[in-house]
C-alpha atoms as a PDB file:
ATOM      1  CA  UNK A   1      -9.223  12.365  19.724  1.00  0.00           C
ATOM      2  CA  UNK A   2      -9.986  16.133  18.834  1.00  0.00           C
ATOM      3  CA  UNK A   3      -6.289  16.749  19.262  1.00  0.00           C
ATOM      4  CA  UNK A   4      -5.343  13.997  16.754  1.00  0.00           C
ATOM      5  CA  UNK A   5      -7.723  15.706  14.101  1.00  0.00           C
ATOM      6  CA  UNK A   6      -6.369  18.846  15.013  1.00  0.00           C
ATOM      7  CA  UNK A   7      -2.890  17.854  14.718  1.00  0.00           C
ATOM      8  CA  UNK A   8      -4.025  15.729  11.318  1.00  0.00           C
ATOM      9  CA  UNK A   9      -5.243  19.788  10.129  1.00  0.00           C
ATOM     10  CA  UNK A  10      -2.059  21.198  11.236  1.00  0.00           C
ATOM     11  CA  UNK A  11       0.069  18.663   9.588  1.00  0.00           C
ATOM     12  CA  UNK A  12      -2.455  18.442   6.009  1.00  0.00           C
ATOM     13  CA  UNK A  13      -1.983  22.435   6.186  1.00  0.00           C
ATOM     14  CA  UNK A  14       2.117  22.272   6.408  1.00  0.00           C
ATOM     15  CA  UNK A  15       2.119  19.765   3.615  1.00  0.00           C
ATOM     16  CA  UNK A  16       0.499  22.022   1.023  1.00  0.00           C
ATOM     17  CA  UNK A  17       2.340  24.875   2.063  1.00  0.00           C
ATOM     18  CA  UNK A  18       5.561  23.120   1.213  1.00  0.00           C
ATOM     19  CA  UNK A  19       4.632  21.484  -1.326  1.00  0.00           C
ATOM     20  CA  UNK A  20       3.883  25.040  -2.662  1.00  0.00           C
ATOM     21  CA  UNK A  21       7.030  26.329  -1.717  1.00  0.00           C
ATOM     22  CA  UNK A  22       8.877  22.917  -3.131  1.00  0.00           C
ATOM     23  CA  UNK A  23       6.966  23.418  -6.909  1.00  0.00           C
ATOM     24  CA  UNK A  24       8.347  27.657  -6.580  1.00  0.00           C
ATOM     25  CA  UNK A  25      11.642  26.709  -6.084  1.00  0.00           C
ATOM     26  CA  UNK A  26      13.805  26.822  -9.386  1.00  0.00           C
ATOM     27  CA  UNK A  27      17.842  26.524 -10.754  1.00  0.00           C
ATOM     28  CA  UNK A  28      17.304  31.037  -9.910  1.00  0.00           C
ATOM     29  CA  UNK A  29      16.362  30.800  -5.996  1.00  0.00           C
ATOM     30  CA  UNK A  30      18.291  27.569  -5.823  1.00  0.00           C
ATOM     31  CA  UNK A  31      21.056  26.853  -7.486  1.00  0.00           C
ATOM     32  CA  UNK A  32      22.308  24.153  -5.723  1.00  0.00           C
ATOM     33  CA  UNK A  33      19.235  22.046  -4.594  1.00  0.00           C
ATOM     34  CA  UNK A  34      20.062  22.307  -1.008  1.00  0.00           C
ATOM     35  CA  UNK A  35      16.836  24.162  -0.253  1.00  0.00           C
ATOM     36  CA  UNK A  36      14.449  21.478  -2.313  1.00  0.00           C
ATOM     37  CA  UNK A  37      16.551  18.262  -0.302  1.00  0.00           C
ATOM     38  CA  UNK A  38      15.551  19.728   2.539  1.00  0.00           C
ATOM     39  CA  UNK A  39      12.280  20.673   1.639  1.00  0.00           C
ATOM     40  CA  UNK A  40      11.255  16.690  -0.003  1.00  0.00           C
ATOM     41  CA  UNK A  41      12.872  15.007   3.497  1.00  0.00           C
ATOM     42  CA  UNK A  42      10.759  17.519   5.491  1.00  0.00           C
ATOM     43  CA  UNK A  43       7.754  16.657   3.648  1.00  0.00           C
ATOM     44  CA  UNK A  44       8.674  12.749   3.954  1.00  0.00           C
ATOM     45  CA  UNK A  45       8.551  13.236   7.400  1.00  0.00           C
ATOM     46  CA  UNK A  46       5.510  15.569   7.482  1.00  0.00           C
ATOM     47  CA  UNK A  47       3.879  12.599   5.035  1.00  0.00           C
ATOM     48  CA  UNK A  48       4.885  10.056   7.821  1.00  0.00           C
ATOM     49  CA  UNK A  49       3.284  12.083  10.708  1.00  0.00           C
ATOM     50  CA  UNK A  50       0.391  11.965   8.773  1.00  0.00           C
ATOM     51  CA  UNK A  51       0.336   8.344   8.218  1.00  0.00           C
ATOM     52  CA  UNK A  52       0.528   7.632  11.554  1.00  0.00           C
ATOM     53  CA  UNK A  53      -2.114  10.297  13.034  1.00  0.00           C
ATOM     54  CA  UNK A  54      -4.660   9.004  10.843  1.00  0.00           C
ATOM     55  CA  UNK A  55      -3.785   5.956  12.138  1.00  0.00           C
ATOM     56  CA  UNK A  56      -4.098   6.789  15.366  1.00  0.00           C
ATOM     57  CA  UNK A  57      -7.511   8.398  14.573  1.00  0.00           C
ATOM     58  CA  UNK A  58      -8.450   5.010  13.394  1.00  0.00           C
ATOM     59  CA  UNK A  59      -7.678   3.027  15.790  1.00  0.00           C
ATOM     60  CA  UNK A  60      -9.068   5.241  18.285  1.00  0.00           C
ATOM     61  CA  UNK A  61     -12.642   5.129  16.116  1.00  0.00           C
ATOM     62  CA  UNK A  62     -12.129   1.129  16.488  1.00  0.00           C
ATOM     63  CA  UNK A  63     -11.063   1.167  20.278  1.00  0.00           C
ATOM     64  CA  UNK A  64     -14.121   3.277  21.162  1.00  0.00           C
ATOM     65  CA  UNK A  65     -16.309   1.027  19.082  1.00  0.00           C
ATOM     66  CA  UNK A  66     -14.861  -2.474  21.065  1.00  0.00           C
ATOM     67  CA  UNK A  67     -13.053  -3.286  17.999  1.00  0.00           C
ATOM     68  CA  UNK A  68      -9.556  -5.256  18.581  1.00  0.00           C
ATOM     69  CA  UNK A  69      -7.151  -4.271  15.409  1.00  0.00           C
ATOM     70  CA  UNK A  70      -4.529  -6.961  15.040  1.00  0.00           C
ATOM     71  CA  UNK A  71      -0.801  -5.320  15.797  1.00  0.00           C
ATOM     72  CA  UNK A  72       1.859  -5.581  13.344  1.00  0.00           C
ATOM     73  CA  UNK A  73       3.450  -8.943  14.072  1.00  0.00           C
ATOM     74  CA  UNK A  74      -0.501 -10.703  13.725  1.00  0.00           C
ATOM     75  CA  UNK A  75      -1.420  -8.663  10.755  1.00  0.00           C
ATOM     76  CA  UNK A  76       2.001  -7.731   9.055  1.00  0.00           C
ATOM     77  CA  UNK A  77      -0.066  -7.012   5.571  1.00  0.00           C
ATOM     78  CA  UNK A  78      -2.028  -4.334   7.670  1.00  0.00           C
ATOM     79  CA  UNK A  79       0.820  -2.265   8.795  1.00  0.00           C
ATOM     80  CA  UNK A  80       3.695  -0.209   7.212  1.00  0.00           C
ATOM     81  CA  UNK A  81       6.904   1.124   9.251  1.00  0.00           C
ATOM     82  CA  UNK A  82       9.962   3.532   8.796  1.00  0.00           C
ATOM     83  CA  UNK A  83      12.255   0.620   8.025  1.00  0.00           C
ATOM     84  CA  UNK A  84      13.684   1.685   4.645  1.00  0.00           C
ATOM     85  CA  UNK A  85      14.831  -1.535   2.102  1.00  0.00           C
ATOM     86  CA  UNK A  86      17.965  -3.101   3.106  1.00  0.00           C
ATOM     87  CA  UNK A  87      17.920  -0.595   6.084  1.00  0.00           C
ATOM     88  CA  UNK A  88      19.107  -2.029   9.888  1.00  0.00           C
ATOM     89  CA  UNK A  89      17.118   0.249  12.374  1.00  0.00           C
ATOM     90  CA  UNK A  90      16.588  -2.467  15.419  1.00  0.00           C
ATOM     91  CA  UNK A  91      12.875  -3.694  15.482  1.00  0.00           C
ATOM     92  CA  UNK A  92      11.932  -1.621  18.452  1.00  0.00           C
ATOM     93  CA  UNK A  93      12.878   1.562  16.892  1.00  0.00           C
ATOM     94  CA  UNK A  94      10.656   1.389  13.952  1.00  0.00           C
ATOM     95  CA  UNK A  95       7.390   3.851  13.928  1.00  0.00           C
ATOM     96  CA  UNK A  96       4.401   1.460  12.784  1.00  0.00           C
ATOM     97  CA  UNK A  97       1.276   2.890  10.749  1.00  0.00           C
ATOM     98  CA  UNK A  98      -1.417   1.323   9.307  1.00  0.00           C
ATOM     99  CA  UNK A  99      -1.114   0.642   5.673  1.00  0.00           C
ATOM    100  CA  UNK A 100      -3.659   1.424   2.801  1.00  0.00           C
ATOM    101  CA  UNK A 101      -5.074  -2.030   3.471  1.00  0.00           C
ATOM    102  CA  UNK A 102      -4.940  -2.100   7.023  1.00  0.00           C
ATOM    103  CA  UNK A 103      -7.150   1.299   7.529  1.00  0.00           C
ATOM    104  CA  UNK A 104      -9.439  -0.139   4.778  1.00  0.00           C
ATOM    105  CA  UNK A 105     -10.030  -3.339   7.209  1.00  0.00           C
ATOM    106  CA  UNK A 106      -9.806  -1.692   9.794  1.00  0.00           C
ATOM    107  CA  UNK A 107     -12.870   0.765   8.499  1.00  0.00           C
ATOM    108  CA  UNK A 108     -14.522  -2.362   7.076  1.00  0.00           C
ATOM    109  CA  UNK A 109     -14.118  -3.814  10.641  1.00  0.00           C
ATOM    110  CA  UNK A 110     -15.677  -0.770  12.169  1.00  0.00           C
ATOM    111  CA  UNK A 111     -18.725  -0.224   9.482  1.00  0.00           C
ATOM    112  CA  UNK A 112     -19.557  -4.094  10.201  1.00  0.00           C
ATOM    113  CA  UNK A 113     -19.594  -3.727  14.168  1.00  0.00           C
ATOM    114  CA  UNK A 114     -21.880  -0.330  14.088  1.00  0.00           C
ATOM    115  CA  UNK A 115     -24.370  -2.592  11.308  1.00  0.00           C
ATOM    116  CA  UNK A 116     -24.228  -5.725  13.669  1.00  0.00           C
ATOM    117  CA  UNK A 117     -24.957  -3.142  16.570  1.00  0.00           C
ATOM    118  CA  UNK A 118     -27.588  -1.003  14.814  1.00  0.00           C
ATOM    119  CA  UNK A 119     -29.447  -4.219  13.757  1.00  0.00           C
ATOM    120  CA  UNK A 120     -29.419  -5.372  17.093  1.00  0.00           C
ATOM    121  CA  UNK A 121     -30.871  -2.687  18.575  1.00  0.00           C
ATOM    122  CA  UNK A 122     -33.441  -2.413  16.047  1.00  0.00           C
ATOM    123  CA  UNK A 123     -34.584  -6.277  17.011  1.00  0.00           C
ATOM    124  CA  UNK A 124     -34.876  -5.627  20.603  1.00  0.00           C
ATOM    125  CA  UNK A 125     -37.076  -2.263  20.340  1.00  0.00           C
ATOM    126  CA  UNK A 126     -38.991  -4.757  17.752  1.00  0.00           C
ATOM    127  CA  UNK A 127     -39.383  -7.474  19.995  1.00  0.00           C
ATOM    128  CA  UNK A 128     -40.506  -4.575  22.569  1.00  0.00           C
ATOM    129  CA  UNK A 129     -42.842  -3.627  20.837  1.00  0.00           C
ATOM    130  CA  UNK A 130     -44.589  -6.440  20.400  1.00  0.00           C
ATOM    131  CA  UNK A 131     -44.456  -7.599  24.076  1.00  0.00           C
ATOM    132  CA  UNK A 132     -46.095  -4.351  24.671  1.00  0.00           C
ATOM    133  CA  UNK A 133     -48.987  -5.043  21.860  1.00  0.00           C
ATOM    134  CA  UNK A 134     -49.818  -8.440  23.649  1.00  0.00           C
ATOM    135  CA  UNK A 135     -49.704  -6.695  27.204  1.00  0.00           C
ATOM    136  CA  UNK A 136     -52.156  -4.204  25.839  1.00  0.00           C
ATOM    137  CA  UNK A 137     -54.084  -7.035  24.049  1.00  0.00           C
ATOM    138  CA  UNK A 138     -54.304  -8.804  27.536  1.00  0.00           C
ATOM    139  CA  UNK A 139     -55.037  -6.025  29.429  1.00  0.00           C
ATOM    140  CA  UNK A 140     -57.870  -5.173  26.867  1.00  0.00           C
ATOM    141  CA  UNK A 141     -59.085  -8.558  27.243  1.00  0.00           C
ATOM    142  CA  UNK A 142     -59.491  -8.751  30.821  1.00  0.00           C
ATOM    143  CA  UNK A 143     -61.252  -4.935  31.236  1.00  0.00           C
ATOM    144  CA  UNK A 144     -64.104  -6.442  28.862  1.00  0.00           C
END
């Protein structure tokens, strides 16, 4: 998992830096645009990386917590994929990420299962607690 957010860092970090180097370049340095097409479909796929490491991350967080996330063909809403409109890459070729409203459920998923977990811990050290008042109270009650 540490490699995924290190790779996330990595890939946030080449972003910006050609982004920054895509916003310098001008009609002077580059007359003929080949530099900037290259630069926009590197940061497409840099942008795609990204989409898909965080999803990764994600699904990791839910895996570790016991959470099952539905896969693309249950939850087609939740996903996104490399498939471009009209395009004919064969289905098990595509690269699948989760979309803005899959890693929201998927979070939402997660927040509930550590809340349903949380509040069930906190009932059983209640509920130990009071079995240990009434064995004290008992125990009191039979010294006297």
């Amino acid at each position: 998992m540490f490699d995924d957010w290190r790779k996330k860092r990595e890939v946030e970090r080449k972003i910006s830096e050609n982004k920054g180097t895509l916003r310098s370049l001008n009609s002077d340095n580059d007359p003929q645009g080949g530099q900037r097409i290259l630069l926009q479909r590197k940061l497409q796929n840099q942008e795609q990386l990204l989409r898909t490491v965080e999803s990764r991350i994600l699904r990791a967080k839910a895996r570790k917590a016991l959470i099952p996330v539905p896969g693309p063909y249950e939850q087609r809403t939740w996903w996104d994929n490399d498939q471009e409109e009209g395009g004919d890459i064969p289905e098990y070729a595509l690269t699948y990420w989760l979309s803005e409203t899959g890693k929201l459920n998927v979070a939402r998923l997660i927040r509930t299962a550590k809340r349903e977990r949380l509040d069930m811990f906190v009932k059983v050290i209640l509920a130990l607690t009071g079995l240990g008042g009434t064995i004290i109270g008992i125990i009191s009650v039979y010294k006297k």
